[in-house]
N, C-alpha and C. Protein backbone atom coordinates (compact mmCIF):
# COMPACT_ATOMS: atom_id res chain seq x y z
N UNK A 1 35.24 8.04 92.87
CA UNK A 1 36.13 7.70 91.79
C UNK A 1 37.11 8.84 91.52
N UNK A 2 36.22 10.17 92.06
CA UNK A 2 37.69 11.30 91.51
C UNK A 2 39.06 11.24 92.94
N UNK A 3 38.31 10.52 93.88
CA UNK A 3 39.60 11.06 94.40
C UNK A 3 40.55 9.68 94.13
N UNK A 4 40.29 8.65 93.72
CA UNK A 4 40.87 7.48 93.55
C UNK A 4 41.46 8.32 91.86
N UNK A 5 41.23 8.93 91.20
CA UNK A 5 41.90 9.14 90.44
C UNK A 5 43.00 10.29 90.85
N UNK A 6 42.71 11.04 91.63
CA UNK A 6 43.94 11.94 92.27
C UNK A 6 44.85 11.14 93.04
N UNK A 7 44.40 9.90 93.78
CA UNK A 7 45.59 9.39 94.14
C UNK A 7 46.35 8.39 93.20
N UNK A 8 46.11 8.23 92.45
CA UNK A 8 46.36 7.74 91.37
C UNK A 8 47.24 8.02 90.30
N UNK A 9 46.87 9.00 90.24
CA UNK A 9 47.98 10.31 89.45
C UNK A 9 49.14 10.39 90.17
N UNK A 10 49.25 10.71 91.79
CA UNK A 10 49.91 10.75 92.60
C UNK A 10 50.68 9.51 92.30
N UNK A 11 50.85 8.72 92.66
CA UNK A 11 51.26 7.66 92.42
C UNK A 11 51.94 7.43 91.44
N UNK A 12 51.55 7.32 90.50
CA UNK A 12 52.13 6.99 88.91
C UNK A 12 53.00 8.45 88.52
N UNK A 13 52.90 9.64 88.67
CA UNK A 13 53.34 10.73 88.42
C UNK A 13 54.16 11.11 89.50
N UNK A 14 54.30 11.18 90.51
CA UNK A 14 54.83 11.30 92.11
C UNK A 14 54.64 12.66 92.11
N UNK A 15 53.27 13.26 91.35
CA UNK A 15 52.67 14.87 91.49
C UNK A 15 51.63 14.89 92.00
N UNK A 16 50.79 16.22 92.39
CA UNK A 16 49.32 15.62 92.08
C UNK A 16 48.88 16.11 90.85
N UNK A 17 47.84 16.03 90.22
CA UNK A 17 47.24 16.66 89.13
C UNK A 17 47.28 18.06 88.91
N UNK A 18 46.53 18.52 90.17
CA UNK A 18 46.28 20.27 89.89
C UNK A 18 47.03 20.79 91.07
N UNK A 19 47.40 22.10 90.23
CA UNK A 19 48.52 22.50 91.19
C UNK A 19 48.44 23.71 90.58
N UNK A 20 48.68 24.54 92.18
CA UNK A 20 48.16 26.25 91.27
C UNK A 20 48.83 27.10 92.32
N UNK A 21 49.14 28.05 92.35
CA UNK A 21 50.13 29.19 92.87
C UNK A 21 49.19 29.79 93.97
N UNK A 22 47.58 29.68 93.65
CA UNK A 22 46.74 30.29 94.64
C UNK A 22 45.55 29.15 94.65
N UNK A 23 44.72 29.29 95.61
CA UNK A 23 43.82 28.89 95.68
C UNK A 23 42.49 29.01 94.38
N UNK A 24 42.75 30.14 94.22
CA UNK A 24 41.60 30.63 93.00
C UNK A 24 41.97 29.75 91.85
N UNK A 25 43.68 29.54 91.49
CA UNK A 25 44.29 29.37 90.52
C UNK A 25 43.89 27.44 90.76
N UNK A 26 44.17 26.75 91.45
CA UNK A 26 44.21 25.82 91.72
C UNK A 26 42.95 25.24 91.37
N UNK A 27 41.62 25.86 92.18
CA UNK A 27 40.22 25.80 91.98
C UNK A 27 39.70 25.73 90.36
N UNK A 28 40.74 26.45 90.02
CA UNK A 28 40.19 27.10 88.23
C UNK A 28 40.72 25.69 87.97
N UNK A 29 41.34 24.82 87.92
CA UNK A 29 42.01 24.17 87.32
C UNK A 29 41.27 22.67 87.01
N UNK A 30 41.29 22.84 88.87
CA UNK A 30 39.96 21.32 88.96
C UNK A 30 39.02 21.53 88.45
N UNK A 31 38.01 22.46 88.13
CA UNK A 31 37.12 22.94 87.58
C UNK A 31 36.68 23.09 86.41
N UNK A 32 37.93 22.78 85.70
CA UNK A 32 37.76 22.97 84.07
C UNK A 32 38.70 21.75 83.31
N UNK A 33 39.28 21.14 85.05
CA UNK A 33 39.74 19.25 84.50
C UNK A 33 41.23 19.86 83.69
N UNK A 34 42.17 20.58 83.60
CA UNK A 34 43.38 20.88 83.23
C UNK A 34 44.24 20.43 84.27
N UNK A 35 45.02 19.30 83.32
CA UNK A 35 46.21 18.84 84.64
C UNK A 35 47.15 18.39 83.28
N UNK A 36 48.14 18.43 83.44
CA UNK A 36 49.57 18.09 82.36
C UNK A 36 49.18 16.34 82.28
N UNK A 37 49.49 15.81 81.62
CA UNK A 37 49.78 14.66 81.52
C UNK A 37 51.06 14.13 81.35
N UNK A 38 51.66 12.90 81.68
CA UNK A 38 52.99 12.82 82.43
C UNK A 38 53.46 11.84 81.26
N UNK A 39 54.40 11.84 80.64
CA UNK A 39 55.16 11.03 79.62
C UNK A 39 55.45 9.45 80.14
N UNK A 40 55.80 9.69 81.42
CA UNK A 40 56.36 8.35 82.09
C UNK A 40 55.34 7.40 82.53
N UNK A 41 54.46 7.99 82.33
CA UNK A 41 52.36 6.85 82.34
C UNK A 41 52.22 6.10 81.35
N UNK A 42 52.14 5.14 81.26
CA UNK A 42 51.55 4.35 80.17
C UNK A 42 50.33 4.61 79.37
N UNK A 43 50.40 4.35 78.45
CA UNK A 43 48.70 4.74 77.38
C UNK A 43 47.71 4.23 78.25
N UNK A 44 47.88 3.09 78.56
CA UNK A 44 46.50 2.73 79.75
C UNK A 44 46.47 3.13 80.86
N UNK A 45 46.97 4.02 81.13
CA UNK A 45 47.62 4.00 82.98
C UNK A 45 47.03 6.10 82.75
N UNK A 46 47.15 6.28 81.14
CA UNK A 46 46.67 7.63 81.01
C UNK A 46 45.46 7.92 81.00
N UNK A 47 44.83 6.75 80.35
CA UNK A 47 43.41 6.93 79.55
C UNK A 47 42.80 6.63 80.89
N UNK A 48 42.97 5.54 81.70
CA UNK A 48 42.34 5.41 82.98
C UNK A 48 42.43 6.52 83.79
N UNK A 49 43.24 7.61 84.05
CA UNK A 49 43.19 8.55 84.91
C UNK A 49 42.10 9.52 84.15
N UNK A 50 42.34 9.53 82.87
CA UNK A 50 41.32 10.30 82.33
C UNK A 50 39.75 10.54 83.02
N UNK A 51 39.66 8.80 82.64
CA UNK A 51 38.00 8.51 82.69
C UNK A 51 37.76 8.70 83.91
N UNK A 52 39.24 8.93 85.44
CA UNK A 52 38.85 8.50 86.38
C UNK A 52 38.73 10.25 86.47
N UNK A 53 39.33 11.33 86.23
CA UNK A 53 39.53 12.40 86.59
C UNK A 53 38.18 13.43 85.07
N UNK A 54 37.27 12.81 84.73
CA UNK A 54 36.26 13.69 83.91
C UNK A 54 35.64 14.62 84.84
N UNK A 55 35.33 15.87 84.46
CA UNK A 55 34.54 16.75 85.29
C UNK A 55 33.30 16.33 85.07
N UNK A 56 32.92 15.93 84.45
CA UNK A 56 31.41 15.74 84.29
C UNK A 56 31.36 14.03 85.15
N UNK A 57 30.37 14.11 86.01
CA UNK A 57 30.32 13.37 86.72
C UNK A 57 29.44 12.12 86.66
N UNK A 58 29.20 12.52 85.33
CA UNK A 58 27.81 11.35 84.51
C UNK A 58 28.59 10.69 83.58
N UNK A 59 30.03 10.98 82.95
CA UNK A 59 30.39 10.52 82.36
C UNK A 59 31.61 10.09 82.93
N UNK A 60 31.72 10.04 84.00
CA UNK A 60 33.10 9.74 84.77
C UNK A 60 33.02 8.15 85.28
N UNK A 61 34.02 7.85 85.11
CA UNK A 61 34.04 6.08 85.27
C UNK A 61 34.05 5.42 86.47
N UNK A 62 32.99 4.60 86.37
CA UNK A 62 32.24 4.54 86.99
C UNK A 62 32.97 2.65 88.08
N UNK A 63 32.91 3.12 89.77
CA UNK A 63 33.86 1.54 90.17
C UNK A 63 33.79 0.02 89.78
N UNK A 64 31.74 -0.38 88.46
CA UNK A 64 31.91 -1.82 88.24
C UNK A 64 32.17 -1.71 86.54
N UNK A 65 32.90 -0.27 86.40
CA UNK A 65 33.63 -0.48 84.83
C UNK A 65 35.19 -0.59 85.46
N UNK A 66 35.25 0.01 86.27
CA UNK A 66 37.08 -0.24 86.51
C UNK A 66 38.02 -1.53 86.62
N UNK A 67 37.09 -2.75 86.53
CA UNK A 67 37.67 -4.09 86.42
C UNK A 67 37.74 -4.49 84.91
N UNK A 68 37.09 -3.59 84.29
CA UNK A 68 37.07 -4.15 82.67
C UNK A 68 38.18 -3.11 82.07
N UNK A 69 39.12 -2.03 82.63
CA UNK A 69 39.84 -1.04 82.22
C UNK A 69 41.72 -2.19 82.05
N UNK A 70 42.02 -1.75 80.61
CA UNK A 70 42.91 -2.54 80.70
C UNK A 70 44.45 -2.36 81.44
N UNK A 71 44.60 -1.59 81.85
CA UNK A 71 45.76 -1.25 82.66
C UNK A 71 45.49 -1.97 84.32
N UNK A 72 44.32 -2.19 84.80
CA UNK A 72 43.83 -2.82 85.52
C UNK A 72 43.91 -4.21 85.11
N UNK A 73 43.69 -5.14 84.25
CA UNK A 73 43.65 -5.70 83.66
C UNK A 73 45.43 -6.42 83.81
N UNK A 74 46.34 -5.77 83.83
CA UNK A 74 47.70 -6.05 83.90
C UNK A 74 48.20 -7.00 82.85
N UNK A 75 47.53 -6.51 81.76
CA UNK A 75 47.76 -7.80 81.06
C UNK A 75 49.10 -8.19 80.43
N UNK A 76 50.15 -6.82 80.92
CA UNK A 76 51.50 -7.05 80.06
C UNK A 76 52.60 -7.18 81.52
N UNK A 77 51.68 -7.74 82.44
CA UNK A 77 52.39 -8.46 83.54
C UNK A 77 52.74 -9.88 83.84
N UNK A 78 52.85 -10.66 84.11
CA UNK A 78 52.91 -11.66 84.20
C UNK A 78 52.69 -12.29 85.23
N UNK A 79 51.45 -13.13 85.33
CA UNK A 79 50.78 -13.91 86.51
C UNK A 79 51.54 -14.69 87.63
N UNK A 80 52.82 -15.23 87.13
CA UNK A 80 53.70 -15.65 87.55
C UNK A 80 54.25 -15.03 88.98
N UNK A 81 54.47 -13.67 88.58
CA UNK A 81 55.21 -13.15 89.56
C UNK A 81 54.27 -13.14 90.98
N UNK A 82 52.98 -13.10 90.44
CA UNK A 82 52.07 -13.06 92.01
C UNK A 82 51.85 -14.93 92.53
N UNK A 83 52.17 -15.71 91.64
CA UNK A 83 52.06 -16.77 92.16
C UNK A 83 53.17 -17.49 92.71
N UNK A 84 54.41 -16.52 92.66
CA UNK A 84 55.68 -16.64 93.34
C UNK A 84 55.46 -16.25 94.35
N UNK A 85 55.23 -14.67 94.60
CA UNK A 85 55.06 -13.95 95.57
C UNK A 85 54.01 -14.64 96.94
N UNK A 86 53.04 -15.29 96.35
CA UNK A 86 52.33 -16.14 96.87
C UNK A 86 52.68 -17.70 98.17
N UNK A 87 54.16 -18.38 96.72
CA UNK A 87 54.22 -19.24 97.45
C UNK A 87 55.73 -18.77 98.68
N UNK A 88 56.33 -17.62 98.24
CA UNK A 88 56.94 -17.07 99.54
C UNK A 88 56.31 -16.96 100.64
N UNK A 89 55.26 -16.62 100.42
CA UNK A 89 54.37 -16.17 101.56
C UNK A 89 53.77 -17.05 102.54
N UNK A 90 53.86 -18.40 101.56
CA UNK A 90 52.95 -19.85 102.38
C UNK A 90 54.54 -20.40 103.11
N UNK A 91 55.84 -20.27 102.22
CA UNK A 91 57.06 -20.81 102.75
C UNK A 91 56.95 -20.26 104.50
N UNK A 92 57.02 -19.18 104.42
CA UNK A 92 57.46 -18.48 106.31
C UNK A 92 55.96 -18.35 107.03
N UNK A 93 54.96 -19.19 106.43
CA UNK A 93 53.96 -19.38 107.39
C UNK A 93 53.58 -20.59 107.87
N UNK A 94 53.77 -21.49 108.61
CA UNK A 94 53.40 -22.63 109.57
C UNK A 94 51.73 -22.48 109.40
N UNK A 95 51.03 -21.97 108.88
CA UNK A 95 49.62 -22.33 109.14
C UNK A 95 49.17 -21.88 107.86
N UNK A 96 50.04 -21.56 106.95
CA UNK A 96 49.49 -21.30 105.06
C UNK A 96 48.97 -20.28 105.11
N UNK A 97 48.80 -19.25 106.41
CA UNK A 97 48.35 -17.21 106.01
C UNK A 97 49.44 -17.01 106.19
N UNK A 98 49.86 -15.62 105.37
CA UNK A 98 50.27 -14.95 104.97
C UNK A 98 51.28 -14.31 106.78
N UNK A 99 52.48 -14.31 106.91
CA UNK A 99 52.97 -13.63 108.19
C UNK A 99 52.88 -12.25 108.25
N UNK A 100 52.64 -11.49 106.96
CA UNK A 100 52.91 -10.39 106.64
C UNK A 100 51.27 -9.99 107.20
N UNK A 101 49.56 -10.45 107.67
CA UNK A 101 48.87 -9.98 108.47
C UNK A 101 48.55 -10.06 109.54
């Protein structure tokens, strides 16, 4: 789960989390869970990196809570767009899979 939260960060931030001038410096960082948090993340998109990036590894969130996390959840998306995306996908296939595998 931590490295799914480092790529994660990556992603949403186009940084990684810890980032340090030296190795020692870098190490100190992961180690004590200090990483900036990025303005351009959403409140859910923050709190999930959180739970995904805890040092403590008993309290770190855990992969059959990550379907109940609401940024996962997409709930201020709209279902629509994947059931468009969907029927593009059946349009340029002669046998209803997807051409794109």
């Amino acid at each position: 789960m931590w490295a799914l939260g480092i790529l994660l960060y990556a992603l949403l931030a186009g940084t990684f989390p810890f980032r340090g001038q030296s190795e020692k410096e870098l190490y100190g960082k992961i180690i004590r869970g200090r990483y900036r948090e990025v303005d351009m993340m959403s409140r859910d998109a923050s709190h999930l990196v959180q739970k995904m990036l805890n040092i403590d590894c008993r309290l770190r969130l855990k992969a059959c809570d990550l379907i109940r996390e609401p940024w996962i959840k997409c709930k201020d998306l709209p279902l629509s767009i994947f059931e468009t995306a969907g029927g593009v996908f059946r349009a340029h296939s002669s046998d209803g899979r997807s051409s794109l595998s």
